[in-house]
N, C-alpha and C. Protein backbone atom coordinates (compact mmCIF):
# COMPACT_ATOMS: atom_id res chain seq x y z
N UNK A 1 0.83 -1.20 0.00
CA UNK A 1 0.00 0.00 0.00
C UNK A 1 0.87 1.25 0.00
N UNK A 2 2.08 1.01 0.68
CA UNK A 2 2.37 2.25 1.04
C UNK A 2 3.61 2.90 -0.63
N UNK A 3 4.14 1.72 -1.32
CA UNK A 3 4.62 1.95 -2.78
C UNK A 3 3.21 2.49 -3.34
N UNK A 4 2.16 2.37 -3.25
CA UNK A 4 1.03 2.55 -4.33
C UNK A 4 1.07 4.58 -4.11
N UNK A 5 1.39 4.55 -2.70
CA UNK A 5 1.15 6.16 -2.86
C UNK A 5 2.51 7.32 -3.12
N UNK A 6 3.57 6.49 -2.84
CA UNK A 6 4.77 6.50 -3.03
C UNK A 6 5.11 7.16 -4.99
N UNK A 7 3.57 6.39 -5.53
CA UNK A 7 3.69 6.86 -6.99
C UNK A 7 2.64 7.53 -7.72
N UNK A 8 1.81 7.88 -6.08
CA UNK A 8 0.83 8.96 -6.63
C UNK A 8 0.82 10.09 -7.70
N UNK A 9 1.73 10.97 -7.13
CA UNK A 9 2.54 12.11 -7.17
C UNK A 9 3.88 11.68 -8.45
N UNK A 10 4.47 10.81 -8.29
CA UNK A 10 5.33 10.94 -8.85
C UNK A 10 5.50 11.82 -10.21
N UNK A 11 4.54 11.67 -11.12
CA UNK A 11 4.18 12.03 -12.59
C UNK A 11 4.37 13.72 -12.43
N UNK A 12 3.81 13.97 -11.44
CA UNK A 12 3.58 15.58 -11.13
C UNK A 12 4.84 16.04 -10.71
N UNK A 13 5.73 15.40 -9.79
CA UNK A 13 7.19 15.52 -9.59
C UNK A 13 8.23 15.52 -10.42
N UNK A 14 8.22 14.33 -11.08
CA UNK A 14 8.42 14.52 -12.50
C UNK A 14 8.63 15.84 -13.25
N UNK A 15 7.71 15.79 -13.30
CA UNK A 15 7.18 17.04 -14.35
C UNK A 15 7.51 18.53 -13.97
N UNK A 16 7.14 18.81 -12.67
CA UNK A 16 7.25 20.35 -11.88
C UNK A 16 8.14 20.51 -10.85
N UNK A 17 9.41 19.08 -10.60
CA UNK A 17 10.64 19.11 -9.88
C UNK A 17 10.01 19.15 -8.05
N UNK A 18 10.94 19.33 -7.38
CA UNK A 18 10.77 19.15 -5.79
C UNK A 18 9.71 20.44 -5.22
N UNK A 19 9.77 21.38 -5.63
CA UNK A 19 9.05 22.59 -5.46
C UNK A 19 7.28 21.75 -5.64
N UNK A 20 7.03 21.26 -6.54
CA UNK A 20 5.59 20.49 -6.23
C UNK A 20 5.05 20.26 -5.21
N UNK A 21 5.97 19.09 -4.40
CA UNK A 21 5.92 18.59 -3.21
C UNK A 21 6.17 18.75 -2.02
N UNK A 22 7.06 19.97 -2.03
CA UNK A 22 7.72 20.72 -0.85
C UNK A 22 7.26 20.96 -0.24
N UNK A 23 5.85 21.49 -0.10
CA UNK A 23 4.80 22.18 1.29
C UNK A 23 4.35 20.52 2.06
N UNK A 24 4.03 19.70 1.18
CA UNK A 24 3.63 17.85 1.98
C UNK A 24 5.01 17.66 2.59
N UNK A 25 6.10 17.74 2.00
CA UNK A 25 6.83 16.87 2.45
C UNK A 25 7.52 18.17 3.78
N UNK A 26 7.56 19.27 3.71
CA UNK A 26 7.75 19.66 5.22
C UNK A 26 6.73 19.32 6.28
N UNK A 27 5.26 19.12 6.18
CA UNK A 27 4.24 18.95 7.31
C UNK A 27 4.75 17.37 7.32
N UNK A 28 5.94 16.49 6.87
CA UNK A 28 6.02 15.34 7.96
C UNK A 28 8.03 15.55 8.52
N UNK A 29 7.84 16.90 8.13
CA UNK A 29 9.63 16.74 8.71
C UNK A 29 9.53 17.45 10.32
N UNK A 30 9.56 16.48 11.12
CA UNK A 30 9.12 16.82 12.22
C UNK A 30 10.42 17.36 13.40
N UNK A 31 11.39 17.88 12.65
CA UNK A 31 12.52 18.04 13.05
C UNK A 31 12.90 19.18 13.04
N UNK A 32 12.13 19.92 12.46
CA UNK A 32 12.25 21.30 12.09
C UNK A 32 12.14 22.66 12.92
N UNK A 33 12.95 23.42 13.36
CA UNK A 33 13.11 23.71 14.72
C UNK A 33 13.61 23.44 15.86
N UNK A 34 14.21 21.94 15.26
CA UNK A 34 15.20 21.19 17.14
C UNK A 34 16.51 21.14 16.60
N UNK A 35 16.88 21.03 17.58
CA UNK A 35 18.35 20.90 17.23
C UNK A 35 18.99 19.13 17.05
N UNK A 36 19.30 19.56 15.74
CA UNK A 36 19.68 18.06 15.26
C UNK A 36 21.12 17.72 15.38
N UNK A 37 21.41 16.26 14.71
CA UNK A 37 22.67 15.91 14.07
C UNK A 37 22.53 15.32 12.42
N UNK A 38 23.50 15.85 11.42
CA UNK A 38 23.38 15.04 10.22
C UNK A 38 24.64 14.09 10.46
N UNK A 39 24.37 12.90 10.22
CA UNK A 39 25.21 11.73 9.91
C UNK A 39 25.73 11.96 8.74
N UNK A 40 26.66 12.13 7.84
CA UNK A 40 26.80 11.84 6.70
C UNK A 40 29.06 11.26 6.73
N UNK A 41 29.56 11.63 5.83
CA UNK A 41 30.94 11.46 5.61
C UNK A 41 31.49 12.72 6.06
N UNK A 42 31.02 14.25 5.38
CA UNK A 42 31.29 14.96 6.41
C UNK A 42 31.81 15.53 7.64
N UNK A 43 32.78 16.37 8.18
CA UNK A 43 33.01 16.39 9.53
C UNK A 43 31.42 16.81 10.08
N UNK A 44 31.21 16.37 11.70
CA UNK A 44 30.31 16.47 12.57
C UNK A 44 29.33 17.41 12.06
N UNK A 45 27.87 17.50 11.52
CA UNK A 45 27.03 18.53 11.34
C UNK A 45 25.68 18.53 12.51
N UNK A 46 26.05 19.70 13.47
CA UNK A 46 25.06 19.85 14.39
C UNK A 46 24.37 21.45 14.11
N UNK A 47 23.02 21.39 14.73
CA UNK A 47 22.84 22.59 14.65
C UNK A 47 21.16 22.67 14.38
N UNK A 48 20.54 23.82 14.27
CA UNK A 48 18.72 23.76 14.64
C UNK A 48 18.48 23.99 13.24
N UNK A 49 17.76 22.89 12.82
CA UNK A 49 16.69 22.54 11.44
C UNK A 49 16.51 23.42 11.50
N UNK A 50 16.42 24.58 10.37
CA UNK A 50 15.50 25.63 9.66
C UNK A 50 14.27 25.95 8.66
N UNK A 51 15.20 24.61 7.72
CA UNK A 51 14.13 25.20 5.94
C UNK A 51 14.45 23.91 5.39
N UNK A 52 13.83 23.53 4.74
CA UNK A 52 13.40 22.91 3.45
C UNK A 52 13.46 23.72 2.32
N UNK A 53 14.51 23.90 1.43
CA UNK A 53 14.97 25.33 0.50
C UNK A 53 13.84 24.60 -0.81
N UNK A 54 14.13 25.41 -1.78
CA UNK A 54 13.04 24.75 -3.18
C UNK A 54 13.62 23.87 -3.89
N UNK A 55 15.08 23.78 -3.72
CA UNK A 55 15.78 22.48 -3.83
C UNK A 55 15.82 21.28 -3.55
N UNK A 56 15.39 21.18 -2.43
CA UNK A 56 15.60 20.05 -1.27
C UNK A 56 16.70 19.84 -0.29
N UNK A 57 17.25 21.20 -0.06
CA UNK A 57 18.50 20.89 0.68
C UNK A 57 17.85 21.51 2.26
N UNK A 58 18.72 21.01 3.46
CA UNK A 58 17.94 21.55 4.75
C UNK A 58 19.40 22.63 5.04
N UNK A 59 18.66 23.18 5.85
CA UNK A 59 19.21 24.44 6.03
C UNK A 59 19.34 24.01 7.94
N UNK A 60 20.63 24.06 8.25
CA UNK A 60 20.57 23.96 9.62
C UNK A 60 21.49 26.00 9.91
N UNK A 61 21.29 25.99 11.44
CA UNK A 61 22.00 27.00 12.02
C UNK A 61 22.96 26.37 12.81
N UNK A 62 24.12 26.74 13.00
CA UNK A 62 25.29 25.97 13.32
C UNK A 62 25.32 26.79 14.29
N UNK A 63 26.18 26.17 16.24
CA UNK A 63 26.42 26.73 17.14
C UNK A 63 27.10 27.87 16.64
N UNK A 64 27.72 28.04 15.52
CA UNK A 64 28.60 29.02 15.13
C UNK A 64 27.77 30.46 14.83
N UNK A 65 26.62 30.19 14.39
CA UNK A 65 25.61 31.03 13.72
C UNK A 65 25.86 31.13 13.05
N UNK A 66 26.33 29.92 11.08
CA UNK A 66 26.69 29.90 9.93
C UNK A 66 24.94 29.29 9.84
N UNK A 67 24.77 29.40 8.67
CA UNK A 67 23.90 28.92 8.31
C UNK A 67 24.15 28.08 7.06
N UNK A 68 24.33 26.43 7.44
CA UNK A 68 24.56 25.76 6.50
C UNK A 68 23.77 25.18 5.51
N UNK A 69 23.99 24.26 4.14
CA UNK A 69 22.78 24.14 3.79
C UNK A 69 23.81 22.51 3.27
N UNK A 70 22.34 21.45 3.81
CA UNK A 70 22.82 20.05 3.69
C UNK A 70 22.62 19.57 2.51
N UNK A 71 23.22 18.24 1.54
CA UNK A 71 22.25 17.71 0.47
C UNK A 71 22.08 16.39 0.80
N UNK A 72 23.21 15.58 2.10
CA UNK A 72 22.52 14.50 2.20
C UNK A 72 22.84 14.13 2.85
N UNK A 73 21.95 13.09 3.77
CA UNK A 73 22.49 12.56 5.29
C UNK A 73 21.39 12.20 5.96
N UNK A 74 21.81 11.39 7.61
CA UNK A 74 20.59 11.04 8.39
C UNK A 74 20.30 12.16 9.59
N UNK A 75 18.98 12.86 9.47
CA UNK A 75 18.72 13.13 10.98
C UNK A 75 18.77 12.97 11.69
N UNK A 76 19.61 13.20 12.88
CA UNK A 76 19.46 12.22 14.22
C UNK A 76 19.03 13.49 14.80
N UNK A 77 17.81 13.32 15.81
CA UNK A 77 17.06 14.44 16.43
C UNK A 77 17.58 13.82 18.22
């Protein structure tokens, strides 16, 4: 069930890129506003979830007050 909806949307994504989907897919990023960790290869990325850009990249604030912008990795909240 859960592939069937997985390809609801897709056609429309497709078609009109991440900006389509961007307003759904922030109401389940429930991280947004805490202060996280990204896992990735990267040295250490900590710092408070901001944005969901029209790209798809997240935007954290770093203890530093840089404002970084991620393209890939795990949340650890």
């Amino acid at each position: 069930m859960i592939q069937y909806v997985f390809f609801e949307n897709y056609n429309n994504f497709l078609e009109h890129g991440f900006e389509s989907i961007r307003a759904e897919y922030i109401s389940y990023c429930n991280f947004l506003g805490k202060e996280i960790q990204i896992k990735n290869p990267e040295p250490q990325n900590l710092g408070i979830a901001l944005n969901i850009c029209s790209n798809g990249t997240l935007e954290i604030l770093t203890d530093k007050g840089e404002v970084k912008k991620i393209i890939s990795g795990d949340v650890v909240i």
